[in-house]
N, C-alpha and C. Protein backbone atom coordinates (compact mmCIF):
# COMPACT_ATOMS: atom_id res chain seq x y z
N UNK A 1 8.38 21.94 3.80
CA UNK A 1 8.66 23.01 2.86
C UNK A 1 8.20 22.58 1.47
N UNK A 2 7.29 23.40 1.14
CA UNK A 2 7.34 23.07 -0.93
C UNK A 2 7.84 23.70 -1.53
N UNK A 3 8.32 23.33 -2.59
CA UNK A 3 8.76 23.67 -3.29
C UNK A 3 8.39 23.17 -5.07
N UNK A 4 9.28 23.95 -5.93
CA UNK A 4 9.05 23.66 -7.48
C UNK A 4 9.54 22.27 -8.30
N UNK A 5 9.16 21.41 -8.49
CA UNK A 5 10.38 20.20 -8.69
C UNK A 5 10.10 20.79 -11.07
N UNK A 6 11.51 20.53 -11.67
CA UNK A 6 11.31 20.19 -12.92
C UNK A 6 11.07 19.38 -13.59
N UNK A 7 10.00 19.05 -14.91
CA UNK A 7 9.64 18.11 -15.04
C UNK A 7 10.49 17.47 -16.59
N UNK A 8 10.32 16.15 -17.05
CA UNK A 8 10.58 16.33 -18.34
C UNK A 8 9.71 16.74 -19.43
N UNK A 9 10.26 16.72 -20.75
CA UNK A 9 9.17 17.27 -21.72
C UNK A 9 7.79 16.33 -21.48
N UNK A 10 8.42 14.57 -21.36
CA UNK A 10 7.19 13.78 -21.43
C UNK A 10 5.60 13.99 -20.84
N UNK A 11 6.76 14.15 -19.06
CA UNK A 11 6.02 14.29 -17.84
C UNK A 11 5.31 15.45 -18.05
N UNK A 12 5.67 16.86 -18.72
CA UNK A 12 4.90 18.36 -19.02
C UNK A 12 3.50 17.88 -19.75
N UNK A 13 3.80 16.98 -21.07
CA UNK A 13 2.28 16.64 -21.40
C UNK A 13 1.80 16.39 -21.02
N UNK A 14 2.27 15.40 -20.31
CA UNK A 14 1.21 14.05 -19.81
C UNK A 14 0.64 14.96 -18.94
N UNK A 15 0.96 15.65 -18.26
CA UNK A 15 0.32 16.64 -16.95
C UNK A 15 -0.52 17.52 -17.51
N UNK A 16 0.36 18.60 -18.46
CA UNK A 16 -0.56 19.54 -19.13
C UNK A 16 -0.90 19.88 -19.99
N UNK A 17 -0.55 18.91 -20.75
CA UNK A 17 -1.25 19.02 -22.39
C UNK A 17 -0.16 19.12 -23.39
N UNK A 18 -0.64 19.11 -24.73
CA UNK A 18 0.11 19.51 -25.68
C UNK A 18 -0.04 21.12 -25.69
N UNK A 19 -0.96 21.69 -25.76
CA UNK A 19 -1.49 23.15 -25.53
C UNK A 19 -0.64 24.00 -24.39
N UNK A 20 -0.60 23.98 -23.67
CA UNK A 20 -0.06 24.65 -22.83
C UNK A 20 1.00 23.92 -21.82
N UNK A 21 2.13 23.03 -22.14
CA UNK A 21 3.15 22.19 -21.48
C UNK A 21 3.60 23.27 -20.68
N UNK A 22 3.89 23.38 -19.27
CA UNK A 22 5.45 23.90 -18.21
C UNK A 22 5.57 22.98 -17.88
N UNK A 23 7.20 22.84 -17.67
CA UNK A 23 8.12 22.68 -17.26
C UNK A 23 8.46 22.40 -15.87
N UNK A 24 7.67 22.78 -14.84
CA UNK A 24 7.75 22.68 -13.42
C UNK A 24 5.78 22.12 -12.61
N UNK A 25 6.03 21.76 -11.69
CA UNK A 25 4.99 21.64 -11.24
C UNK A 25 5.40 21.61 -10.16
N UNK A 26 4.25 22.47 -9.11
CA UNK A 26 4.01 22.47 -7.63
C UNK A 26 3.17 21.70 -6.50
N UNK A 27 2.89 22.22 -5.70
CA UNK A 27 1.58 22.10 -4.84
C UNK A 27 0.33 22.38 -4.64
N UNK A 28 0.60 23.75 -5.36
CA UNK A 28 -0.65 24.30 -5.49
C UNK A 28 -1.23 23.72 -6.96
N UNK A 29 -0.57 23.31 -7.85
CA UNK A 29 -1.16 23.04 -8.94
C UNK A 29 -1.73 21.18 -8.86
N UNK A 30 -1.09 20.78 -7.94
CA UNK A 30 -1.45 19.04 -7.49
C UNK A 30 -3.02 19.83 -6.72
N UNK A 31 -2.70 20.48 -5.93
CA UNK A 31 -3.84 21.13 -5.14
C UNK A 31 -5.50 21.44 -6.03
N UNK A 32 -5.17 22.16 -7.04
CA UNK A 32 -6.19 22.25 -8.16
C UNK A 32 -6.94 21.58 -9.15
N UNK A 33 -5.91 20.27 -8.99
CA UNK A 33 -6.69 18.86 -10.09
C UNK A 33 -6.79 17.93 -9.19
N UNK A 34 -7.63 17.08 -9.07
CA UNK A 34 -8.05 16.30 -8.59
C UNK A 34 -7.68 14.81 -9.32
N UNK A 35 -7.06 15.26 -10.38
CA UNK A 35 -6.11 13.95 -11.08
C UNK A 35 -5.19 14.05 -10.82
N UNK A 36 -4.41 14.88 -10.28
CA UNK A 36 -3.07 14.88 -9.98
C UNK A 36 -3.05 14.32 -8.54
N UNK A 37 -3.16 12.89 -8.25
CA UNK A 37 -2.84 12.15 -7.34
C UNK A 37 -1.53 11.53 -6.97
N UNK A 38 -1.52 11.49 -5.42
CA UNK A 38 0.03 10.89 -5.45
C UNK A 38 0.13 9.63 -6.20
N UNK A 39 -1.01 8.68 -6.25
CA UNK A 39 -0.48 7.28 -7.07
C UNK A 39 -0.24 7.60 -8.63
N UNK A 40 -1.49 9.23 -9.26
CA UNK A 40 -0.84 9.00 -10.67
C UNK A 40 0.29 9.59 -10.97
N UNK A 41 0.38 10.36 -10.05
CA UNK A 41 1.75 11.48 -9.91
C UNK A 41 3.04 10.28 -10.15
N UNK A 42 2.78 9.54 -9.12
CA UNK A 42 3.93 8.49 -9.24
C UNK A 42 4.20 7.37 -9.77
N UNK A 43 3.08 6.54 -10.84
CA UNK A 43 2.94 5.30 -11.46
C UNK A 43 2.85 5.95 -12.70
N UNK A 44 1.97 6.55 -13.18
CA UNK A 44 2.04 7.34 -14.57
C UNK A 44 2.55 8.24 -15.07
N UNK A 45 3.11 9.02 -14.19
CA UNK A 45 3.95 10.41 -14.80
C UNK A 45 5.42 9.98 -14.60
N UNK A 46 5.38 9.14 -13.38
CA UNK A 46 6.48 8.64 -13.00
C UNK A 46 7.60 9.55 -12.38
N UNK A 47 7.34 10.51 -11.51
CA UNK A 47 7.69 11.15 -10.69
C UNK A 47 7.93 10.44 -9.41
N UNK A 48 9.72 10.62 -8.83
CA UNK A 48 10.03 9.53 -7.89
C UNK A 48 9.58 10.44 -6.25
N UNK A 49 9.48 9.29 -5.24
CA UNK A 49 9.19 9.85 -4.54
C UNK A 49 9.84 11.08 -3.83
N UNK A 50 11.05 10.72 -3.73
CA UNK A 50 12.07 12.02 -3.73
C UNK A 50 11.11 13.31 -4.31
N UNK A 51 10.92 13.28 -5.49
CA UNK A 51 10.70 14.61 -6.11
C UNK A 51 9.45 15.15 -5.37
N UNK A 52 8.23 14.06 -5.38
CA UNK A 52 6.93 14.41 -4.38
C UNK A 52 7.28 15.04 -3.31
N UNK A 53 8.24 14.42 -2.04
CA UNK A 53 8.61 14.79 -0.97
C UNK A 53 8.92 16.14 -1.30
N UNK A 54 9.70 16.62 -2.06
CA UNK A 54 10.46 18.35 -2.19
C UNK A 54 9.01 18.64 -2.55
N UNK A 55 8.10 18.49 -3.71
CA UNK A 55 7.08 19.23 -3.75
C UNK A 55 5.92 19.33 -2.56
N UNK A 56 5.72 18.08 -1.37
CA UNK A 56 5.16 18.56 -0.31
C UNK A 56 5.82 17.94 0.71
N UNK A 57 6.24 18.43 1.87
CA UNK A 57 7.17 17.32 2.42
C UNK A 57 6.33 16.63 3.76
N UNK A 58 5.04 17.18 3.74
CA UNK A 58 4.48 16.85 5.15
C UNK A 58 3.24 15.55 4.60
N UNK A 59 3.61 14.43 5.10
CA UNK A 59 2.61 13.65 4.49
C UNK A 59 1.15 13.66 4.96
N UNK A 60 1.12 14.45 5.97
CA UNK A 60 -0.64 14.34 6.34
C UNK A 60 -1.04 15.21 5.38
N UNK A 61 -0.61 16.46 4.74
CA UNK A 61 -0.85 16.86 3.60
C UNK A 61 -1.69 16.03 2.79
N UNK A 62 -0.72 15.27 1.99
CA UNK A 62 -0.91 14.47 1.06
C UNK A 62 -2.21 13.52 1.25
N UNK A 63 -2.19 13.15 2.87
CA UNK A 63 -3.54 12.02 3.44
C UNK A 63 -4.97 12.80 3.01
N UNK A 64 -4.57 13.65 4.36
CA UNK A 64 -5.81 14.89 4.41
C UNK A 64 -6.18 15.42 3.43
N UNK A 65 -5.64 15.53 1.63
CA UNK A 65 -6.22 15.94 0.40
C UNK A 65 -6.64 14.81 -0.32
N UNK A 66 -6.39 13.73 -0.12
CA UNK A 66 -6.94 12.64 -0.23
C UNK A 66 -5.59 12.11 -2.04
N UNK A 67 -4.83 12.42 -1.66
CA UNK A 67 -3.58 12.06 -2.95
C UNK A 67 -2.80 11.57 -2.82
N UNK A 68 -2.26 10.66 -1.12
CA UNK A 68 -1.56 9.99 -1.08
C UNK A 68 -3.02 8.52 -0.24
N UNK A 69 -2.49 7.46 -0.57
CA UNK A 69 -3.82 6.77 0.26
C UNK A 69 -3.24 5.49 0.31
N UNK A 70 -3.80 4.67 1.33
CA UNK A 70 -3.17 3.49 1.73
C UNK A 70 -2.48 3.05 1.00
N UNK A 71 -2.76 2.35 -0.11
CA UNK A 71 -2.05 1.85 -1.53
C UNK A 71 -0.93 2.37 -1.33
N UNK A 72 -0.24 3.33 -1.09
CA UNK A 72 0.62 4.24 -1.35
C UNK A 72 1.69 3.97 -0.34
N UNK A 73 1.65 3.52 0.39
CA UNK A 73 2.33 3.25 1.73
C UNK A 73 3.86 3.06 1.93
N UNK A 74 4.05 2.04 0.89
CA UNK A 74 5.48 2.06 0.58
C UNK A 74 6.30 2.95 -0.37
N UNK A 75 5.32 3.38 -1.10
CA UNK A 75 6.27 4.41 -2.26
C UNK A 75 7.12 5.44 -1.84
N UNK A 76 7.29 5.88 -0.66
CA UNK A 76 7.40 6.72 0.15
C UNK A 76 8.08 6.62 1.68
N UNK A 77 9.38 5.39 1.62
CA UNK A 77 9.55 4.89 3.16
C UNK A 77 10.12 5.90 4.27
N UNK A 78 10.58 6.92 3.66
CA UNK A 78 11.58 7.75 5.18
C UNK A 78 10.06 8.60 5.00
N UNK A 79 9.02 8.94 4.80
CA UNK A 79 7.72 9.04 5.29
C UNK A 79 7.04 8.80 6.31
N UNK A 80 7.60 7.26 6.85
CA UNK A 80 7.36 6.37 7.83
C UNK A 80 5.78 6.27 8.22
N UNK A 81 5.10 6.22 7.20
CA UNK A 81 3.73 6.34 7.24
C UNK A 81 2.95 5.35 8.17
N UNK A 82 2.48 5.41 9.42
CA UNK A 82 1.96 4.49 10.00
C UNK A 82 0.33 4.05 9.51
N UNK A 83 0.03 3.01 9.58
CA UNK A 83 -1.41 2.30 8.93
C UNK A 83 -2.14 2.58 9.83
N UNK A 84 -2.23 2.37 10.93
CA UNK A 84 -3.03 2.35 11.61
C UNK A 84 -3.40 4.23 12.56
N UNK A 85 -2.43 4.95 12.85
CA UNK A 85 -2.03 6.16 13.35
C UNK A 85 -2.56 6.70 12.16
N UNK A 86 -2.01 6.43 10.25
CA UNK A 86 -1.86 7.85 10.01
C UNK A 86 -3.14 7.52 8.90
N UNK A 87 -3.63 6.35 9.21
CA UNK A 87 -5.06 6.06 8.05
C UNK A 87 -6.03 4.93 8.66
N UNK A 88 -6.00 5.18 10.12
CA UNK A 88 -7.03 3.80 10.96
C UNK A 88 -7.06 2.82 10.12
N UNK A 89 -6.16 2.34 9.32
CA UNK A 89 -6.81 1.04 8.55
C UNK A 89 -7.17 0.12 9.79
N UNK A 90 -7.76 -0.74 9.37
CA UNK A 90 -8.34 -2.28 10.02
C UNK A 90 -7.53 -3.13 9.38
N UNK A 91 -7.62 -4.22 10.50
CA UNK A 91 -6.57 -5.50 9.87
C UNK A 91 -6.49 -6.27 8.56
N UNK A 92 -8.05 -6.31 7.95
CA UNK A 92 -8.36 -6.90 6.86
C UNK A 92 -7.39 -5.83 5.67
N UNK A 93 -7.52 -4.78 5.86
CA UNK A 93 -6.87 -3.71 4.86
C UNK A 93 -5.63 -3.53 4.99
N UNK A 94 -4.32 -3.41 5.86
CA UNK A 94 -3.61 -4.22 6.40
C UNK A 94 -3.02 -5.39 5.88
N UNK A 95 -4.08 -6.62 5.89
CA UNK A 95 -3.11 -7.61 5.56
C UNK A 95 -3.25 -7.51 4.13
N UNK A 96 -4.29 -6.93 3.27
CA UNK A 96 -4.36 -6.65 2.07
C UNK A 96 -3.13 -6.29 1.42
N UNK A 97 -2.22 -5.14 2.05
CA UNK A 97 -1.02 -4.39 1.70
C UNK A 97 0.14 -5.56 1.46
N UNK A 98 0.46 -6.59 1.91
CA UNK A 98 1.08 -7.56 2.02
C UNK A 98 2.61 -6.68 2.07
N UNK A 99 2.27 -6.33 3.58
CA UNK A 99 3.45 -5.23 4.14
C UNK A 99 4.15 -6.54 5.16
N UNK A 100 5.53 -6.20 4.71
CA UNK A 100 6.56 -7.19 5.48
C UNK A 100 6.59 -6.81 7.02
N UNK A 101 7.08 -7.23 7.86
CA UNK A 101 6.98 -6.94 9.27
C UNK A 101 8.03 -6.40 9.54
N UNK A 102 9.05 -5.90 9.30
CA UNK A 102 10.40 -5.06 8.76
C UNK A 102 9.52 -3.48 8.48
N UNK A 103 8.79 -3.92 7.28
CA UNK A 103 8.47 -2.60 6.87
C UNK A 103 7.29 -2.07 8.39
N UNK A 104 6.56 -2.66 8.27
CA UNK A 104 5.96 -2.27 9.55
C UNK A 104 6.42 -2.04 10.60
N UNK A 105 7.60 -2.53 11.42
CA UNK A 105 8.51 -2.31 12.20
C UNK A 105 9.15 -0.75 12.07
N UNK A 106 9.57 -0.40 11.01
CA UNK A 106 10.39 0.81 10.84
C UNK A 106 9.42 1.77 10.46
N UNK A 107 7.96 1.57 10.31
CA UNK A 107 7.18 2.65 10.56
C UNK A 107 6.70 3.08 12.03
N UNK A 108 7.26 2.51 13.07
CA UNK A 108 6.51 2.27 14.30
C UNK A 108 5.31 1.48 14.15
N UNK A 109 4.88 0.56 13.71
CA UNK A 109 3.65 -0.26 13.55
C UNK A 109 4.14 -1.30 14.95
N UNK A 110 3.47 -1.35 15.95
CA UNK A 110 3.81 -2.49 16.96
C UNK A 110 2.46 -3.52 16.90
N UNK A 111 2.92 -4.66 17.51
CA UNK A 111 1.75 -6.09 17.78
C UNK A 111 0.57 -4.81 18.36
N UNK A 112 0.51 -4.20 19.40
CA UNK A 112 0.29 -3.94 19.98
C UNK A 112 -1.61 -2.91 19.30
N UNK A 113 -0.62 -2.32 18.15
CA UNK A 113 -1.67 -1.68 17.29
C UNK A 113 -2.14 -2.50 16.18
N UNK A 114 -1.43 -3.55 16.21
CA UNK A 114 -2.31 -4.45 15.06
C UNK A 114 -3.39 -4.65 15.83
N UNK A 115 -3.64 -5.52 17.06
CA UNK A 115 -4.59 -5.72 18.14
C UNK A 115 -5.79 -4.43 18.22
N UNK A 116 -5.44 -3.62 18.17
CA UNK A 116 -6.04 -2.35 18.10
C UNK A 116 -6.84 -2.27 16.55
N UNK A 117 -6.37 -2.69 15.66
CA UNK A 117 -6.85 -2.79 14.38
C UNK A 117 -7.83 -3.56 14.25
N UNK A 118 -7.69 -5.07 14.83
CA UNK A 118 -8.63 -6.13 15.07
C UNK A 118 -7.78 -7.04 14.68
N UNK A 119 -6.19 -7.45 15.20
CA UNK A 119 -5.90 -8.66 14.79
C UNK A 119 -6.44 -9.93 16.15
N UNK A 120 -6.44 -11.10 15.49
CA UNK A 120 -7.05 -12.11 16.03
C UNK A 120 -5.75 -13.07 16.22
N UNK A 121 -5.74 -14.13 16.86
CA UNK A 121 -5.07 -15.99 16.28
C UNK A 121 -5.63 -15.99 14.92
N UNK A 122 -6.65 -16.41 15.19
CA UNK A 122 -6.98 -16.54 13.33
C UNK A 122 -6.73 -15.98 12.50
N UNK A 123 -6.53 -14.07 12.38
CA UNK A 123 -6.30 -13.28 11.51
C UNK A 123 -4.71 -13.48 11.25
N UNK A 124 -3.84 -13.49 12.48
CA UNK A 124 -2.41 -13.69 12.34
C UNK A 124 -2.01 -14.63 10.58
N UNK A 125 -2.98 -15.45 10.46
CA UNK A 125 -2.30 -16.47 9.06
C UNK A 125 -2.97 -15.31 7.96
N UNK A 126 -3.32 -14.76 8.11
CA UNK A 126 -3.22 -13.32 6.54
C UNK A 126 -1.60 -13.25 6.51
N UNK A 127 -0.93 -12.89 7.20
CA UNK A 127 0.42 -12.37 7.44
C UNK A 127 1.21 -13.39 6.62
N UNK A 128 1.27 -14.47 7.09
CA UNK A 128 2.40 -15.34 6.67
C UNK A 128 3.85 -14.94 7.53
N UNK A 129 3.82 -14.32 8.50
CA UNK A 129 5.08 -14.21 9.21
C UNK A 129 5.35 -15.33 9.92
N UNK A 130 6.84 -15.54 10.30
CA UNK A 130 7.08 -16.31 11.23
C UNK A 130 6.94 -16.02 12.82
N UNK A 131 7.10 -16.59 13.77
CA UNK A 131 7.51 -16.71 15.16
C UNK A 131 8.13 -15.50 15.40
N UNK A 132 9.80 -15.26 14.86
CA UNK A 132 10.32 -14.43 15.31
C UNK A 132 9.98 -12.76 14.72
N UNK A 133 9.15 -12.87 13.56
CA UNK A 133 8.74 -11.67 13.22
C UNK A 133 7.61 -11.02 14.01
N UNK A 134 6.82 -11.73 14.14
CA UNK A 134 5.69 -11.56 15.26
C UNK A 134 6.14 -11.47 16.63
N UNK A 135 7.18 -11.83 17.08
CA UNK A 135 8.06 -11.64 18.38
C UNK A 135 8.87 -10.01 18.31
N UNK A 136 9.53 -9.78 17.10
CA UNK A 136 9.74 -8.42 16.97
C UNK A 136 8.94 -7.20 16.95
N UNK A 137 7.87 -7.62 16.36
CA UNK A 137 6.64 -6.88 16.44
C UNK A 137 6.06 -6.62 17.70
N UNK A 138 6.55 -7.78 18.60
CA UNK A 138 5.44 -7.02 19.76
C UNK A 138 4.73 -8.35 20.71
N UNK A 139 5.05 -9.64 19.98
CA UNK A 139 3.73 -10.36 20.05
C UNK A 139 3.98 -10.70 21.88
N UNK A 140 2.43 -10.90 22.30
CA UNK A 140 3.37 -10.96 24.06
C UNK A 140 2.08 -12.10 24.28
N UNK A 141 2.41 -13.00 25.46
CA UNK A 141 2.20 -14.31 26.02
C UNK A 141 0.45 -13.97 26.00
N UNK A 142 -0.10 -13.07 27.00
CA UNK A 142 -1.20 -12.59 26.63
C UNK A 142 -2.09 -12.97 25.53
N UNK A 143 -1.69 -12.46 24.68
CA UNK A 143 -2.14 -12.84 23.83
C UNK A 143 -2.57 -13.84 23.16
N UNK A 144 -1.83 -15.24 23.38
CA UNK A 144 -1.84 -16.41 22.95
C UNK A 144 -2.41 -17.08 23.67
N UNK A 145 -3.44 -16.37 24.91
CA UNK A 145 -3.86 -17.43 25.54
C UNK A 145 -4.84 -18.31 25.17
N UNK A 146 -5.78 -18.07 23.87
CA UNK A 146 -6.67 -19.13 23.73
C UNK A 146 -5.60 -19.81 22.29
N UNK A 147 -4.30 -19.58 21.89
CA UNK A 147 -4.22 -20.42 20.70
C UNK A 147 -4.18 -21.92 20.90
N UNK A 148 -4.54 -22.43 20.26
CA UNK A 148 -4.66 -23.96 20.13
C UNK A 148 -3.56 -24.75 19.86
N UNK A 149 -3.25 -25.86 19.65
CA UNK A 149 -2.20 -26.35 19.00
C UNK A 149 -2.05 -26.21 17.82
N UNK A 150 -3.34 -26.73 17.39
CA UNK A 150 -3.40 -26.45 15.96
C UNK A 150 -3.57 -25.31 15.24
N UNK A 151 -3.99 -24.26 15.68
CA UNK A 151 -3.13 -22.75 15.33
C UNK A 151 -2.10 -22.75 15.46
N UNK A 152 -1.68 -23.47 16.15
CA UNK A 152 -0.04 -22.88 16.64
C UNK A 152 1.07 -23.71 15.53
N UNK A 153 0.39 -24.89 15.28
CA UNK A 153 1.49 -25.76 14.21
C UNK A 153 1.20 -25.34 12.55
N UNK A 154 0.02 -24.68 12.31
CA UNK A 154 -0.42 -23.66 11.30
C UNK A 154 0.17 -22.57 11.40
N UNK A 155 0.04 -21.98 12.39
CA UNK A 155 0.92 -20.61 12.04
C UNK A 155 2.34 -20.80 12.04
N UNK A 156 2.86 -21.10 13.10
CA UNK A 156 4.06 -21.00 13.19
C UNK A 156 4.90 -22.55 12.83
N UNK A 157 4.35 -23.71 12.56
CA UNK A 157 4.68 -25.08 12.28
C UNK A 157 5.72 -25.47 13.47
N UNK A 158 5.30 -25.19 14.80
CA UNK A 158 6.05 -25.69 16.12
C UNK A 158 4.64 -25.45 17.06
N UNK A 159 5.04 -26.73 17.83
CA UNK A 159 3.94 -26.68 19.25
C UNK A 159 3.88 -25.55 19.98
N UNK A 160 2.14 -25.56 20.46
CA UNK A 160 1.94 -24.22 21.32
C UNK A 160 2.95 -24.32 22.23
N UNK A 161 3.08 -25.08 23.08
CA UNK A 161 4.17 -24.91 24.00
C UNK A 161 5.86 -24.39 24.08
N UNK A 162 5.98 -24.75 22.64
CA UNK A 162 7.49 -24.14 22.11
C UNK A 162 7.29 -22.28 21.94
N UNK A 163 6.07 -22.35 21.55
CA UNK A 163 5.80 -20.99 21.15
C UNK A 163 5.82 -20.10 21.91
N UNK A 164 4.43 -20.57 23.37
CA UNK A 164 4.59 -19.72 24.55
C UNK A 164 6.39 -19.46 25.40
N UNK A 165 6.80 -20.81 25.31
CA UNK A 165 8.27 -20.56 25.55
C UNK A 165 9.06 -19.38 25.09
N UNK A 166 8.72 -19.53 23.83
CA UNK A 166 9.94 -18.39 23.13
C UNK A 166 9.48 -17.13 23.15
N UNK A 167 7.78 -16.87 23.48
CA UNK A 167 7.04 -15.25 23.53
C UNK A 167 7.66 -15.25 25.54
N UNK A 168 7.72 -16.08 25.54
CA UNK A 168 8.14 -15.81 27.77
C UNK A 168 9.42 -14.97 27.37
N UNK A 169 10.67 -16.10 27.21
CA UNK A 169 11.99 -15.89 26.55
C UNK A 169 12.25 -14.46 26.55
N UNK A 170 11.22 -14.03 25.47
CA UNK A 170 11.45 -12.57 24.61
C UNK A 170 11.06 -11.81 26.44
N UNK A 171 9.72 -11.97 26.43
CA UNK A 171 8.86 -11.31 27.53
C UNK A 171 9.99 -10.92 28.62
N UNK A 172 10.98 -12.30 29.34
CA UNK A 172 11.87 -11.72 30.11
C UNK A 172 13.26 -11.12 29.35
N UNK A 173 13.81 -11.10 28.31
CA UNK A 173 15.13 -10.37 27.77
C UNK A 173 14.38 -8.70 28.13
N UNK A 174 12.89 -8.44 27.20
CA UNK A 174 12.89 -7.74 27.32
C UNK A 174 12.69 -6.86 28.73
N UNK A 175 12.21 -7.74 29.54
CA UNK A 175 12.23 -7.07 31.39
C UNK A 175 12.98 -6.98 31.59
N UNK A 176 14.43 -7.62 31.12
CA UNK A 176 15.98 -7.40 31.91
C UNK A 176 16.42 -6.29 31.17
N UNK A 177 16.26 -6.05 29.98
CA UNK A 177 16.87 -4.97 29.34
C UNK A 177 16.57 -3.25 29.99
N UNK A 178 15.01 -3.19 30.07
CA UNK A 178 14.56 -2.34 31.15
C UNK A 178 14.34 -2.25 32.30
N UNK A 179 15.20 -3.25 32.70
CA UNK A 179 15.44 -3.12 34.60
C UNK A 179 16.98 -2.22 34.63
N UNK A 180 17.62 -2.57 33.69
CA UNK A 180 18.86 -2.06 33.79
C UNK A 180 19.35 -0.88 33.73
């Protein structure tokens, strides 16, 4: 649903001038300038995301006009904007965001679509996550089959063998949980 959000006097200039200031701004008027972006909407005018949401509440909107954009990802969390689903990023762009694995988690982001993105062993150290974050995410035995030791005491600072242990571990909780 859109709707009208009110602005302050500041936010009226900064948007529309000294010449002709209102008081409110919409969708259709974000729709008509091509400066009125979600990042300046929200770093320079300083309009919270709350208020964006009432003025458009559907975020492919915002994708598909090109005014909300990767950068943007967190400004906006009950959005639940997925990276990969709702803007194909690739992993390099991705680890760019220096998005926590929490936050990725509660967007639906799984191991599963990082892989899909192009994550690697090697790419995994962009992240800086631990063991068990990469275990929440998704990470499954598969996967680890060519890591080395020495990836493995780099990434995670414990032997491959401790590692595959604890991705099995997970691998069977989670088979028992859905057998049940």
């Amino acid at each position: 649903m859109m709707s009208v959000i009110d602005l302050t006097p500041t936010q009226s200039v900064a948007i529309y001038g000294w010449t002709s200031p209102l008081r409110v701004l919409n969708w259709k008027t974000i729709m008509e300038r091509e400066d009125l972006t979600f990042s300046h909407l929200f770093r320079n005018i300083h309009l919270t995301g709350k208020q964006l949401q009432n003025i458009q509440n559907d975020k492919q909107q915002w994708i598909q006009h090109k005014h909300f954009t990767l950068n943007d990802v967190t400004s906006v969390p009950c959005w639940r904007v997925h990276v990969t689903k709702d803007f194909n990023a690739g992993i390099g762009q991705i680890a760019m965001l220096n998005l926590t694995h929490e936050f990725l988690q509660d967007t639906g982001v799984t191991f599963l679509d990082l892989v899909h993105a192009g994550l690697t062993v090697n790419l995994m150290m962009l992240f800086r996550f631990n063991l068990l974050s990469w275990i929440q995410l998704g990470l499954y035995r598969e996967f680890l089959n060519d890591l080395t030791d020495l990836q493995s005491m780099t990434l995670f600072q414990i032997p491959k063998n401790l590692v595959l242990q604890s991705v099995l571990e997970n691998d069977n909780n989670n088979a028992r949980r859905v057998s049940r």
